[in-house]
N, C-alpha and C. Protein backbone atom coordinates (compact mmCIF):
# COMPACT_ATOMS: atom_id res chain seq x y z
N UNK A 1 163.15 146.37 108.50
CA UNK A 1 163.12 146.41 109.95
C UNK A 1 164.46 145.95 110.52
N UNK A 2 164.65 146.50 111.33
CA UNK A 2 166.20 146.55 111.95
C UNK A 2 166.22 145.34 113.49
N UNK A 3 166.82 144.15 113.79
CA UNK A 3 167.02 143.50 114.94
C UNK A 3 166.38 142.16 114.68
N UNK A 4 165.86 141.92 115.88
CA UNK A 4 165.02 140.50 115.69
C UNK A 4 163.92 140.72 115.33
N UNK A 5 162.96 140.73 114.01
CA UNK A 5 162.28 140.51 113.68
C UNK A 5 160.82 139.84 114.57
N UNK A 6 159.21 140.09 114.39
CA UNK A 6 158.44 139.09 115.05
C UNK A 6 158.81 138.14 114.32
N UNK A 7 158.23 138.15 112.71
CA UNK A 7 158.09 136.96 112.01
C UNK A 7 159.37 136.08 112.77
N UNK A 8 160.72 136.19 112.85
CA UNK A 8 161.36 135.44 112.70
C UNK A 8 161.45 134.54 114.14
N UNK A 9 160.67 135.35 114.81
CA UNK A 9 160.31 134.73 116.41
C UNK A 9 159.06 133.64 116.23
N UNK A 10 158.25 134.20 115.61
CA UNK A 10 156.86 133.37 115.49
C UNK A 10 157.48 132.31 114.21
N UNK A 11 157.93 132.16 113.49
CA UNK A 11 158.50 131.48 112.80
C UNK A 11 159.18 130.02 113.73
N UNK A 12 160.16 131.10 114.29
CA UNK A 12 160.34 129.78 115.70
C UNK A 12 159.82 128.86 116.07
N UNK A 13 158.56 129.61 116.78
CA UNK A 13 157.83 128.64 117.38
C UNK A 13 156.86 127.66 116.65
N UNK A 14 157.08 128.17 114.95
CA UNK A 14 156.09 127.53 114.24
C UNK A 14 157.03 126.06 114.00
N UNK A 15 158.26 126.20 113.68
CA UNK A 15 159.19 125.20 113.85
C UNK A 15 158.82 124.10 114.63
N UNK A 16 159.10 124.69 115.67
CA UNK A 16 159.04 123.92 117.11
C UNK A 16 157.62 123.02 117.05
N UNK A 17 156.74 123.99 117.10
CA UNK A 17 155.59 122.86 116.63
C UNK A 17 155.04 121.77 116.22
N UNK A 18 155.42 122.22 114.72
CA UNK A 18 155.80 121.09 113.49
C UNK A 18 156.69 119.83 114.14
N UNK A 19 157.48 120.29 114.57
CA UNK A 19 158.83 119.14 114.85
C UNK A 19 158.57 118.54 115.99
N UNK A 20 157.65 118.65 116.57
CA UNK A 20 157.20 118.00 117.93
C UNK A 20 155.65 117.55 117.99
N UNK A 21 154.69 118.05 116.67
CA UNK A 21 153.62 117.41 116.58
C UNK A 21 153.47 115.63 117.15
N UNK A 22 154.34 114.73 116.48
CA UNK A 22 154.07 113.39 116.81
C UNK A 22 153.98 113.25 118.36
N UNK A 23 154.33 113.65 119.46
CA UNK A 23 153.71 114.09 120.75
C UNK A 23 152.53 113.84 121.19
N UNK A 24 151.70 114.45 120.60
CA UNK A 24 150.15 114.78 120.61
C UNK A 24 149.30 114.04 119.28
N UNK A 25 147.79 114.51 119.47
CA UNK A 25 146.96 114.27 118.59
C UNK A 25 145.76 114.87 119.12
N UNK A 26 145.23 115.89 118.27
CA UNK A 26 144.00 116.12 118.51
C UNK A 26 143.35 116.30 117.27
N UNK A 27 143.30 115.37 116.15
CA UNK A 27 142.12 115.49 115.26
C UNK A 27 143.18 115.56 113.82
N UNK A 28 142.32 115.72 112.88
CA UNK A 28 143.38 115.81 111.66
C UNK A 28 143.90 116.72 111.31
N UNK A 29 143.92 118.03 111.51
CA UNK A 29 144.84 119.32 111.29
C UNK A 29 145.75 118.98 112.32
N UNK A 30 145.87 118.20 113.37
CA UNK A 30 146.75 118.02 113.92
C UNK A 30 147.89 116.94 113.54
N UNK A 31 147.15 115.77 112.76
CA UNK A 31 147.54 114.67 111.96
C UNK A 31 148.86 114.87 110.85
N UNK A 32 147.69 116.85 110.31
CA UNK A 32 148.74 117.03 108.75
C UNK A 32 150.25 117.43 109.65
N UNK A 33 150.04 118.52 111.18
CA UNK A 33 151.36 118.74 111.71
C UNK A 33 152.49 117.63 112.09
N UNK A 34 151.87 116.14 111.55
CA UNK A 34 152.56 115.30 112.60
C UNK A 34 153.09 114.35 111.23
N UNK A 35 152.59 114.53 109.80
CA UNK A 35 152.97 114.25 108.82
C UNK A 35 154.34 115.05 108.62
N UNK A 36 153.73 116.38 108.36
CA UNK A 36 154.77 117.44 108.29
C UNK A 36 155.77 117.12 108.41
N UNK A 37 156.05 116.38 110.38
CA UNK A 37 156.77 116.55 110.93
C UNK A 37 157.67 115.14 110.93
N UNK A 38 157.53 114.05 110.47
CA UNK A 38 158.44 113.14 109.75
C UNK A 38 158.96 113.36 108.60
N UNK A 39 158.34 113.90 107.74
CA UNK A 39 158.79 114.30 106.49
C UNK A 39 160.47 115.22 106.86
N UNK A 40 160.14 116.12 107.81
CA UNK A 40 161.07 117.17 107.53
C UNK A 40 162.28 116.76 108.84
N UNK A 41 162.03 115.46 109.61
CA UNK A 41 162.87 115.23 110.60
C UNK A 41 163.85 114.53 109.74
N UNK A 42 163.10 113.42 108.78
CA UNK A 42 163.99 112.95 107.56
C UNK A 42 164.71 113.60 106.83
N UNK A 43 164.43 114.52 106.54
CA UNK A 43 164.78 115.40 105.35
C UNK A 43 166.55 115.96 106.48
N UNK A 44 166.32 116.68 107.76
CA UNK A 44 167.62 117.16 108.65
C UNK A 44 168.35 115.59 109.31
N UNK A 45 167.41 114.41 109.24
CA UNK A 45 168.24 112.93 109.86
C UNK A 45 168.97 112.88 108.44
N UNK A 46 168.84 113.19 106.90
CA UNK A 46 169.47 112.39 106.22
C UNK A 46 171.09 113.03 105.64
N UNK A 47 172.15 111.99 106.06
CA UNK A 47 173.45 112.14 106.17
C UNK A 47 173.54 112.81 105.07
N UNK A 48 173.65 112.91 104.25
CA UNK A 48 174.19 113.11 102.67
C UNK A 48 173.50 114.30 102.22
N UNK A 49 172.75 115.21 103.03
CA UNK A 49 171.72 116.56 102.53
C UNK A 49 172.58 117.08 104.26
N UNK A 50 172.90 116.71 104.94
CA UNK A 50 173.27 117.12 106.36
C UNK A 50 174.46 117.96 105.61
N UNK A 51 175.61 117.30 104.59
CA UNK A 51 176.96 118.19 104.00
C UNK A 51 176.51 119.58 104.06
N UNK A 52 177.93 120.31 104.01
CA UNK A 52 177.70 121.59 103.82
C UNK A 52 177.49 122.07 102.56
N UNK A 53 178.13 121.21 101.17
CA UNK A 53 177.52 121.21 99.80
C UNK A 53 176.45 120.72 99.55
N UNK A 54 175.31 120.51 100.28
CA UNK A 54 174.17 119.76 99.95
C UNK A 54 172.81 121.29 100.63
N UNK A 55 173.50 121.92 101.31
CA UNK A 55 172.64 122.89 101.54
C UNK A 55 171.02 123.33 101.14
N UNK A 56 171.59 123.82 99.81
CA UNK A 56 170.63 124.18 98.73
C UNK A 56 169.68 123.04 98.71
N UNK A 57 170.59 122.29 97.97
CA UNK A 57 169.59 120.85 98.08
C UNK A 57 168.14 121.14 99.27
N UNK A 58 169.64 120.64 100.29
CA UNK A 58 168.51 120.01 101.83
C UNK A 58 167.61 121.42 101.86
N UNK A 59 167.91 122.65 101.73
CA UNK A 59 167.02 123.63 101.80
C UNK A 59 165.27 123.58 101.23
N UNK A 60 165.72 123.67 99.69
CA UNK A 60 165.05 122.99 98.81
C UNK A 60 163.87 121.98 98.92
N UNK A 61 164.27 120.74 99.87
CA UNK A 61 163.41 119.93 100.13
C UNK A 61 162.68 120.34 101.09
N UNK A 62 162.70 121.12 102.33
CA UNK A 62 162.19 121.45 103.44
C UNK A 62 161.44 122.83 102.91
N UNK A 63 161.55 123.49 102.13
CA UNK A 63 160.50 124.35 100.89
C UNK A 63 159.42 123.37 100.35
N UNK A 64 159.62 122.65 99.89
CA UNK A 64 158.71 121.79 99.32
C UNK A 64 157.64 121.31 100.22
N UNK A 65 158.33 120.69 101.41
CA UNK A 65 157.15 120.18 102.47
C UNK A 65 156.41 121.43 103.06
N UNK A 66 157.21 121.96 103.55
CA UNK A 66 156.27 123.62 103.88
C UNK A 66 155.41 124.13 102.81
N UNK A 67 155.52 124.35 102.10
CA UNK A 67 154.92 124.96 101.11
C UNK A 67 153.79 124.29 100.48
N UNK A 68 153.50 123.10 100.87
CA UNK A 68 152.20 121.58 100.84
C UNK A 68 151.06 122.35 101.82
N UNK A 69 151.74 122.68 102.83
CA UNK A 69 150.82 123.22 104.15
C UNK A 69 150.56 124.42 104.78
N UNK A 70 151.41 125.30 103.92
CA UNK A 70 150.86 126.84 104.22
C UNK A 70 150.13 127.65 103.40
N UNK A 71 148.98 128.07 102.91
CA UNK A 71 148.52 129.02 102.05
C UNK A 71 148.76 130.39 101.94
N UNK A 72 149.74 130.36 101.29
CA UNK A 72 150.42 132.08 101.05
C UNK A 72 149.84 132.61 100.22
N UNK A 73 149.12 132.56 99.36
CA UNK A 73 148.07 133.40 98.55
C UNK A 73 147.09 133.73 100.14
N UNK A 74 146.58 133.04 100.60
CA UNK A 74 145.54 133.74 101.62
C UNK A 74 146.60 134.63 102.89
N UNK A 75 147.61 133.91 103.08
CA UNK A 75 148.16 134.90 103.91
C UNK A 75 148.78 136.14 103.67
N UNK A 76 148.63 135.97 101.98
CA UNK A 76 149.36 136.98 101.09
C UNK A 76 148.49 138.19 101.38
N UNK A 77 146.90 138.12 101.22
CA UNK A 77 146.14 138.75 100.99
C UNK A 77 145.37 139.34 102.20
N UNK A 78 145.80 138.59 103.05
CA UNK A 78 145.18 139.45 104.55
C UNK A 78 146.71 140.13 104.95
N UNK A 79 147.91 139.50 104.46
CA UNK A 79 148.51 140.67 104.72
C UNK A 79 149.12 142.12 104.54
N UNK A 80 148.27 141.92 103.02
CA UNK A 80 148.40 143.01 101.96
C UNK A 80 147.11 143.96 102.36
N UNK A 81 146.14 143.36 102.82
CA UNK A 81 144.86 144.02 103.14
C UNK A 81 143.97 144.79 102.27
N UNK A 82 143.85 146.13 102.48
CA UNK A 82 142.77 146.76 101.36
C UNK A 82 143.43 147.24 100.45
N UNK A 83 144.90 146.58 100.30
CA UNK A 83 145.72 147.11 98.99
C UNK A 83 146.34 145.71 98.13
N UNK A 84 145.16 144.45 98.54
CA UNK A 84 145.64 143.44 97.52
C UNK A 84 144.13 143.88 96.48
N UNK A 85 142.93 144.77 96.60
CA UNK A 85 141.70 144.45 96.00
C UNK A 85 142.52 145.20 94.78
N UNK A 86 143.66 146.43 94.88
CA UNK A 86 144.28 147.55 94.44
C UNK A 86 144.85 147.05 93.11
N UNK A 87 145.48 145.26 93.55
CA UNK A 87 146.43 145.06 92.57
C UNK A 87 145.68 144.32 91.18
N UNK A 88 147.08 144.09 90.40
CA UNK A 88 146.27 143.49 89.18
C UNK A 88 146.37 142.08 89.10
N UNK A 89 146.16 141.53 88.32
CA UNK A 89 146.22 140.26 88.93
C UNK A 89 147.92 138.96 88.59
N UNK A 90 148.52 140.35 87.65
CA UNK A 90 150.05 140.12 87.86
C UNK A 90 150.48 140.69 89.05
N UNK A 91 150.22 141.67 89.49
CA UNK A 91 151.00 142.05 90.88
C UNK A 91 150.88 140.94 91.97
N UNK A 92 149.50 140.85 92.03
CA UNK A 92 149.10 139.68 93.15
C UNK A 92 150.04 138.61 92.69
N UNK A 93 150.19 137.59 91.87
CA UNK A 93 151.25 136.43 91.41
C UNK A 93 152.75 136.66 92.32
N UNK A 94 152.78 138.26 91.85
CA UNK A 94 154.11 138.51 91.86
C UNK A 94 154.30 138.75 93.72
N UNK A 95 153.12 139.52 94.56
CA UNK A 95 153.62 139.36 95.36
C UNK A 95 153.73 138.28 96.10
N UNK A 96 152.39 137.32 95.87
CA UNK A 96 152.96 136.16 96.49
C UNK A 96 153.59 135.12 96.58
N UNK A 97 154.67 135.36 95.59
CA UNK A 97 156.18 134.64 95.43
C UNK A 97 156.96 135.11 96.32
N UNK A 98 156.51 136.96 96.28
CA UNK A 98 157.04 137.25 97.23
C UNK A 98 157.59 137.06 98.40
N UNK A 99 156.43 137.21 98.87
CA UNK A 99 155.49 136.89 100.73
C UNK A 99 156.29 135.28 101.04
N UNK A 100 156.23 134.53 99.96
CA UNK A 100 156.13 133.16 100.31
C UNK A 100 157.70 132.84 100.31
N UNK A 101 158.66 133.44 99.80
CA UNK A 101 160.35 133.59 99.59
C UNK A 101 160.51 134.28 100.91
N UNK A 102 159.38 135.54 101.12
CA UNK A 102 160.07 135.74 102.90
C UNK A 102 159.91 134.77 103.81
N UNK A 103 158.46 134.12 103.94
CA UNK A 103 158.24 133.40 105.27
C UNK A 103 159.14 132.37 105.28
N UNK A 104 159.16 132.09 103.78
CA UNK A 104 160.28 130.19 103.50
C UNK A 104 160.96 130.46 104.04
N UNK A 105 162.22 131.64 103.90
CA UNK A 105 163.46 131.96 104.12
C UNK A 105 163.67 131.86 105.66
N UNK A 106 162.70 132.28 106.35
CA UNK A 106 162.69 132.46 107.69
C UNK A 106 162.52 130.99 108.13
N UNK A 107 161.55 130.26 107.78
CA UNK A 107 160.77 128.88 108.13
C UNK A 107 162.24 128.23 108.14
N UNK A 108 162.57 128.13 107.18
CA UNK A 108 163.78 126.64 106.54
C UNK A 108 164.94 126.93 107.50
N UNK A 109 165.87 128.57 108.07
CA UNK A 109 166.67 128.60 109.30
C UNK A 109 166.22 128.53 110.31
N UNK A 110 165.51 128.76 110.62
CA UNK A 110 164.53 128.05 112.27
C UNK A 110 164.63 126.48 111.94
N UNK A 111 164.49 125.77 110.97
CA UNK A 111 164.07 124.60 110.67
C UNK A 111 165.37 123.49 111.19
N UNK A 112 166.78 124.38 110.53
CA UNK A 112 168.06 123.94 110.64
C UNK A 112 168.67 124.24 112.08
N UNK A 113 167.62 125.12 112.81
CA UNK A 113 168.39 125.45 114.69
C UNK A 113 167.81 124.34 115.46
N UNK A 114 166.51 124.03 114.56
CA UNK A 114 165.89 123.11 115.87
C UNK A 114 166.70 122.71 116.97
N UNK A 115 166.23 122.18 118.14
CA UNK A 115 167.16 121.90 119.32
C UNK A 115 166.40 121.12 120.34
N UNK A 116 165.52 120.13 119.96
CA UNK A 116 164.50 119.44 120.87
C UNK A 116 163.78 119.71 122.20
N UNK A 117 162.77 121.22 121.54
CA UNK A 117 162.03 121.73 122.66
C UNK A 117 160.83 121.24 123.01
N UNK A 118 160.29 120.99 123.82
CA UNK A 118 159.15 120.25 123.83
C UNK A 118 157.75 121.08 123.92
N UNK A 119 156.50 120.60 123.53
CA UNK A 119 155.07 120.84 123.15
C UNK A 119 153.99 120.45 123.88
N UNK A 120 153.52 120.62 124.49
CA UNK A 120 152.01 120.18 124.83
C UNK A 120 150.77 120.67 124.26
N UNK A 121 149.78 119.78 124.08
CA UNK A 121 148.41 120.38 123.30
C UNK A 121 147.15 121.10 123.93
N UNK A 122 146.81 121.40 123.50
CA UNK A 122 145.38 122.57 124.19
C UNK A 122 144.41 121.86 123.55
N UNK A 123 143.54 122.75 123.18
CA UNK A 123 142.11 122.66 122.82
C UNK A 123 142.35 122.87 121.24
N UNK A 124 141.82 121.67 120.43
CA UNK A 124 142.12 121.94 118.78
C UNK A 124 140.19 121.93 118.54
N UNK A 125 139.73 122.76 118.04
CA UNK A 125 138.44 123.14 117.41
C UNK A 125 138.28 123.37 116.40
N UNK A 126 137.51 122.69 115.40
CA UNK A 126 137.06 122.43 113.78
C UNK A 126 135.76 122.34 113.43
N UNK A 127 134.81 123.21 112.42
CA UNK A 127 134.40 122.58 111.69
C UNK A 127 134.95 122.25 110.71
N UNK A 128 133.77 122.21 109.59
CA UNK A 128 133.98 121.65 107.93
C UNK A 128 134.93 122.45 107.19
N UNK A 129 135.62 123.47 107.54
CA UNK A 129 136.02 124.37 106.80
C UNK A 129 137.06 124.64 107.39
N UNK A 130 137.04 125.20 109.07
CA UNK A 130 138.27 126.23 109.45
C UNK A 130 138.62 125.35 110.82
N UNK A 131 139.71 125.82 111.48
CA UNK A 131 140.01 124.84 112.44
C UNK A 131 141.13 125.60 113.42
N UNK A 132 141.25 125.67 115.11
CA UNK A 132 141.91 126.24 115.30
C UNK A 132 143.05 125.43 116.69
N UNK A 133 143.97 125.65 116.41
CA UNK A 133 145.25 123.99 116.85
C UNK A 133 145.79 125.40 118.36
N UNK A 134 145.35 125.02 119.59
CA UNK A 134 146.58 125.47 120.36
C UNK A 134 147.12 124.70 121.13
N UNK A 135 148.50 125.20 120.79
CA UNK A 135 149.21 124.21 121.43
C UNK A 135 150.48 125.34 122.65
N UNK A 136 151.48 124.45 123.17
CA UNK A 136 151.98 125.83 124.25
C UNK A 136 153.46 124.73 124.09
N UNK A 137 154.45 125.84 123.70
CA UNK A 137 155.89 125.04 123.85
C UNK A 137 156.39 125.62 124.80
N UNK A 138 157.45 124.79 125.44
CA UNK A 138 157.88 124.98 126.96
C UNK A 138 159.58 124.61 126.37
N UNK A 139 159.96 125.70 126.22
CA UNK A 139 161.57 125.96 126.14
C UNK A 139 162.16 125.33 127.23
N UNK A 140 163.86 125.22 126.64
CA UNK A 140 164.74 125.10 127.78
C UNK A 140 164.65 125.86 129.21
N UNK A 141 163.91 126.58 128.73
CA UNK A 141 164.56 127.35 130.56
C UNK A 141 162.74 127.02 130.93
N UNK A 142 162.03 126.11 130.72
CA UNK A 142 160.98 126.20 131.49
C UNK A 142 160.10 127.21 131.16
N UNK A 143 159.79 128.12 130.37
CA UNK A 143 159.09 128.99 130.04
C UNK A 143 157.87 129.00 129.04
N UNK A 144 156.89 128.79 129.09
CA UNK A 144 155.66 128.07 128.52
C UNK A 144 155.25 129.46 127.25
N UNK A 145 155.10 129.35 125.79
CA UNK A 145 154.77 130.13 124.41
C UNK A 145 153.68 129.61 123.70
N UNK A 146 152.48 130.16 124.09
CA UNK A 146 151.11 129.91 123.69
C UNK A 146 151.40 130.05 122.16
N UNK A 147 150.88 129.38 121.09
CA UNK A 147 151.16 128.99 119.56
C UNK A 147 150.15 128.52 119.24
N UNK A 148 149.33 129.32 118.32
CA UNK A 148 148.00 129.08 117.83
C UNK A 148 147.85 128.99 116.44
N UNK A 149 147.32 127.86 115.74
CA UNK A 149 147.20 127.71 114.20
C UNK A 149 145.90 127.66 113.83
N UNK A 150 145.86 128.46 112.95
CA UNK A 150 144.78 129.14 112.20
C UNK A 150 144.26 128.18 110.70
N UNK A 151 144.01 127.32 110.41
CA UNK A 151 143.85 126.22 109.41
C UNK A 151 142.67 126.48 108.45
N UNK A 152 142.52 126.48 107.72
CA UNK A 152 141.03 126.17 106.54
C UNK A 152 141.55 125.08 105.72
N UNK A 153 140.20 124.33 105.38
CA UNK A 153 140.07 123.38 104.70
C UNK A 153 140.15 123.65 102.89
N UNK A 154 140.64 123.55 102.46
CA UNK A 154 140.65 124.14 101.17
C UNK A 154 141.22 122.47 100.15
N UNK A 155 140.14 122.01 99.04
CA UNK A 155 140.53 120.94 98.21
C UNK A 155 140.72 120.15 99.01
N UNK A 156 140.12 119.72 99.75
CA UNK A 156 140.48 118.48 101.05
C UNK A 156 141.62 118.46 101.84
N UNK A 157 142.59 119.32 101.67
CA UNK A 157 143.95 119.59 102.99
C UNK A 157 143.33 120.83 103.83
N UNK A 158 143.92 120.34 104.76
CA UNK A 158 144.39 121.69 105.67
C UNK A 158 145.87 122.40 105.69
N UNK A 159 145.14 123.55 105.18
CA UNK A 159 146.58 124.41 105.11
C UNK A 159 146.41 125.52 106.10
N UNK A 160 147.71 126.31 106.84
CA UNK A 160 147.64 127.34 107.23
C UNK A 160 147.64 128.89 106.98
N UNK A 161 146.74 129.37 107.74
CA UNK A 161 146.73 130.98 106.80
C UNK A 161 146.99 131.95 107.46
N UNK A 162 147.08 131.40 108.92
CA UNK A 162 148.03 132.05 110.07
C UNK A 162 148.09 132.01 111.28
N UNK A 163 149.34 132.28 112.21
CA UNK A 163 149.67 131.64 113.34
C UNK A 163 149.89 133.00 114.43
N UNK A 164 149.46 132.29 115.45
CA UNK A 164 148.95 133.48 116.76
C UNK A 164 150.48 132.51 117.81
N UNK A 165 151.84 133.81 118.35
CA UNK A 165 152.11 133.70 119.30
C UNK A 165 152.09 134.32 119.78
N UNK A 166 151.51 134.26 121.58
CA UNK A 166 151.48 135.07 122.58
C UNK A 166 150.31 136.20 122.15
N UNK A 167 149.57 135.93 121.25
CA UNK A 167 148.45 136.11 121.19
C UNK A 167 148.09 137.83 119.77
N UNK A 168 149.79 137.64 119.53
CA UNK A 168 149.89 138.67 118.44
C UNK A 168 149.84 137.49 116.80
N UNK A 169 149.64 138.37 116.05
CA UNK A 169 149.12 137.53 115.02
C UNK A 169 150.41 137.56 113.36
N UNK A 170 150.75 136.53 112.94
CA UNK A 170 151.70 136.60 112.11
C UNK A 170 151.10 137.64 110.66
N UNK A 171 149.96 137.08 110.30
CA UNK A 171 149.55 138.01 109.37
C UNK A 171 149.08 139.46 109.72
N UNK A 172 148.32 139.69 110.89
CA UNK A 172 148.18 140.91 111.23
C UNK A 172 149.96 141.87 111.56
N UNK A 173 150.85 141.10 111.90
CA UNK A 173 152.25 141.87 112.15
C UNK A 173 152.85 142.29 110.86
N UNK A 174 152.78 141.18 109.89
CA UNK A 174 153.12 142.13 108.50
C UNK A 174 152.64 142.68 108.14
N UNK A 175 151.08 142.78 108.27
CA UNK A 175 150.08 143.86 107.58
C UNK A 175 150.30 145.00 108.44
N UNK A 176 150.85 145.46 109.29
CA UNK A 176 151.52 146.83 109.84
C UNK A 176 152.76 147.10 109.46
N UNK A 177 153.41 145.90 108.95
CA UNK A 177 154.86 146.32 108.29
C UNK A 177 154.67 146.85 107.00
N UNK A 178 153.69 146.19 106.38
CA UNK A 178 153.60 146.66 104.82
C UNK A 178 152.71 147.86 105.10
N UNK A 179 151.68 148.04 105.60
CA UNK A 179 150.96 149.29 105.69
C UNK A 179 151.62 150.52 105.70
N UNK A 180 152.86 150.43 107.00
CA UNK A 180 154.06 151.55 107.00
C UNK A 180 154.71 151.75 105.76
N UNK A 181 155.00 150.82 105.18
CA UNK A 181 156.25 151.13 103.88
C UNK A 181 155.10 151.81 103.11
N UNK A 182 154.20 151.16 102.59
CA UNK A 182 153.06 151.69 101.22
C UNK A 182 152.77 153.10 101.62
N UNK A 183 152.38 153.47 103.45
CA UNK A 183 151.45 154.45 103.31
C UNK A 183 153.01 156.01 103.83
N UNK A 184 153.96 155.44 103.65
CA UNK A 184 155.46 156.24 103.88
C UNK A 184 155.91 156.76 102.56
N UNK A 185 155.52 155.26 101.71
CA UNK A 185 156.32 155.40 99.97
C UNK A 185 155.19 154.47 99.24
N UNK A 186 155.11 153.92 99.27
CA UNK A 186 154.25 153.51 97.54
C UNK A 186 154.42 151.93 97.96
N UNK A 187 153.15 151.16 97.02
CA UNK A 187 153.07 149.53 96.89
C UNK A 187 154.88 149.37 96.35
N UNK A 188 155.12 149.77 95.15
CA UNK A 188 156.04 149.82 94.34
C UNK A 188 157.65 149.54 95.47
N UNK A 189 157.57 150.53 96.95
CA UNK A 189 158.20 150.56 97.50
C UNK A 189 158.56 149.59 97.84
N UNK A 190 157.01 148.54 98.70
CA UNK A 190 157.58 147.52 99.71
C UNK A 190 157.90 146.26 98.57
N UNK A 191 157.46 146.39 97.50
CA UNK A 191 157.93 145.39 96.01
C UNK A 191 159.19 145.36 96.10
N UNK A 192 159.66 146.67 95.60
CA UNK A 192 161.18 146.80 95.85
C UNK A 192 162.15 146.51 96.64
N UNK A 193 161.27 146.74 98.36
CA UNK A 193 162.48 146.06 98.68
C UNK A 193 162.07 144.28 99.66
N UNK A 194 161.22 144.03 99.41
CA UNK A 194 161.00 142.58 99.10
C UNK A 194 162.19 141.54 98.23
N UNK A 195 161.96 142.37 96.95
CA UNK A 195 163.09 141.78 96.37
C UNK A 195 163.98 141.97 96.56
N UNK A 196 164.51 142.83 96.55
CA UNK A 196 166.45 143.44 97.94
C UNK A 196 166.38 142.37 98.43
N UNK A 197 165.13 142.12 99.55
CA UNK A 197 165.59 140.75 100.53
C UNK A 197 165.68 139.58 99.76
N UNK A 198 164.99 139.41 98.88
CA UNK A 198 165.15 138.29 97.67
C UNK A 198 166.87 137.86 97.63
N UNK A 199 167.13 138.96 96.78
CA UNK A 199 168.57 139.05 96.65
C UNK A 199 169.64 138.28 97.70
N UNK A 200 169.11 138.99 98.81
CA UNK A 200 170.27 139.04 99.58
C UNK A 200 169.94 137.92 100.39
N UNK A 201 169.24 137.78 100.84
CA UNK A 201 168.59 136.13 101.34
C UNK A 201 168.63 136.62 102.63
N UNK A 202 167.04 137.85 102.75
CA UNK A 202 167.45 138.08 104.33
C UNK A 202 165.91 137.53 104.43
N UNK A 203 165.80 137.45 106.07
CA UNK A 203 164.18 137.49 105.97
C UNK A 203 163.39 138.29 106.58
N UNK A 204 164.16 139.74 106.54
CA UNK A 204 163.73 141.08 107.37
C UNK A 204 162.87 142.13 106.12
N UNK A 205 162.36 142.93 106.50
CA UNK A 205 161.79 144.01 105.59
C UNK A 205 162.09 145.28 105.93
């Protein structure tokens, strides 16, 4: 895909979120955003990962904390849709190293623009299982971005399996990106160039 990307917009605001959770509180999926979100303020406060040779490093670590709290096997699979039942159960592995090397890639430079936008909370609703966080960030210029997290309880965390801005959906937007490539050219296709972006360290498709 050619320009600004959604993901890399909704990615944004997933940033923003995270990094402004301690703000608020509404319940414990809101708790894990506000963990998150010391972890990874430390991780960009600390001098010595801030170098420009420490990059990788500081990259590295802010992968790690993300990757505690997002479920990319489930987001893998609603965004692969009626062509993850297709795969084998090496393909599936393989794509969601995939999936999870795109969203990181995107997550971790949003992570490094931050710019102290501020958050207010909505209505967070849970049962035992699933849970849903909205919250609304209000940019510099005053302009209010409804940001909705999609949570299940899985092994006692809450992880995310996908995020609603402005009321379009992160997993439903790739599952029209990948639908186009597969049903244009082949699974094999959007594999292929998944890894291209691998390569090249983009976070477009």
């Amino acid at each position: 895909m050619k320009g600004r990307s959604f993901p890399e917009t909704i990615f944004a605001a997933c940033l923003i979120v995270l990094l402004m959770a301690a703000y608020g509180y509404a319940g414990e999926p809101t708790d894990i955003a506000r963990q998150t979100t010391d972890r990874v303020i430390d991780i960009l406060k600390n001098k010595e990962l801030r170098r420009a040779e420490k990059t990788k490093e500081r990259r590295a670590a802010i992968r790690k904390v993300v990757s505690e709290h997002f479920d990319f096997e489930e987001m893998a699979k609603r965004s692969l849709a009626q062509y993850w039942r297709q795969r084998t159960p090496e393909e599936r592995k393989e794509f969601v190293v995939l999936y999870a090397d795109l969203l990181e890639r995107t997550y971790i430079r949003k992570v490094e623009s931050y710019s102290d936008e501020k958050i207010t909370y909505g209505e967070e609703s849970s049962d035992s299982v699933y849970a849903i966080v909205k919250t609304k960030i209000v940019t510099k210029r005053n302009v209010d971005i409804p940001v909705e997290y999609r949570m299940e309880k899985k092994s006692g965390n809450w992880v995310v399996y996908d995020v609603i801005i402005e009321g379009v959906s992160l997993v439903n937007n790739y599952r029209n990106q990948f639908n186009k490539i597969i049903v244009s050219g082949s699974y094999e296709e959007l594999v292929k160039r998944l890894k291209k972006k691998q390569v090249e360290g983009s976070d477009k498709t």
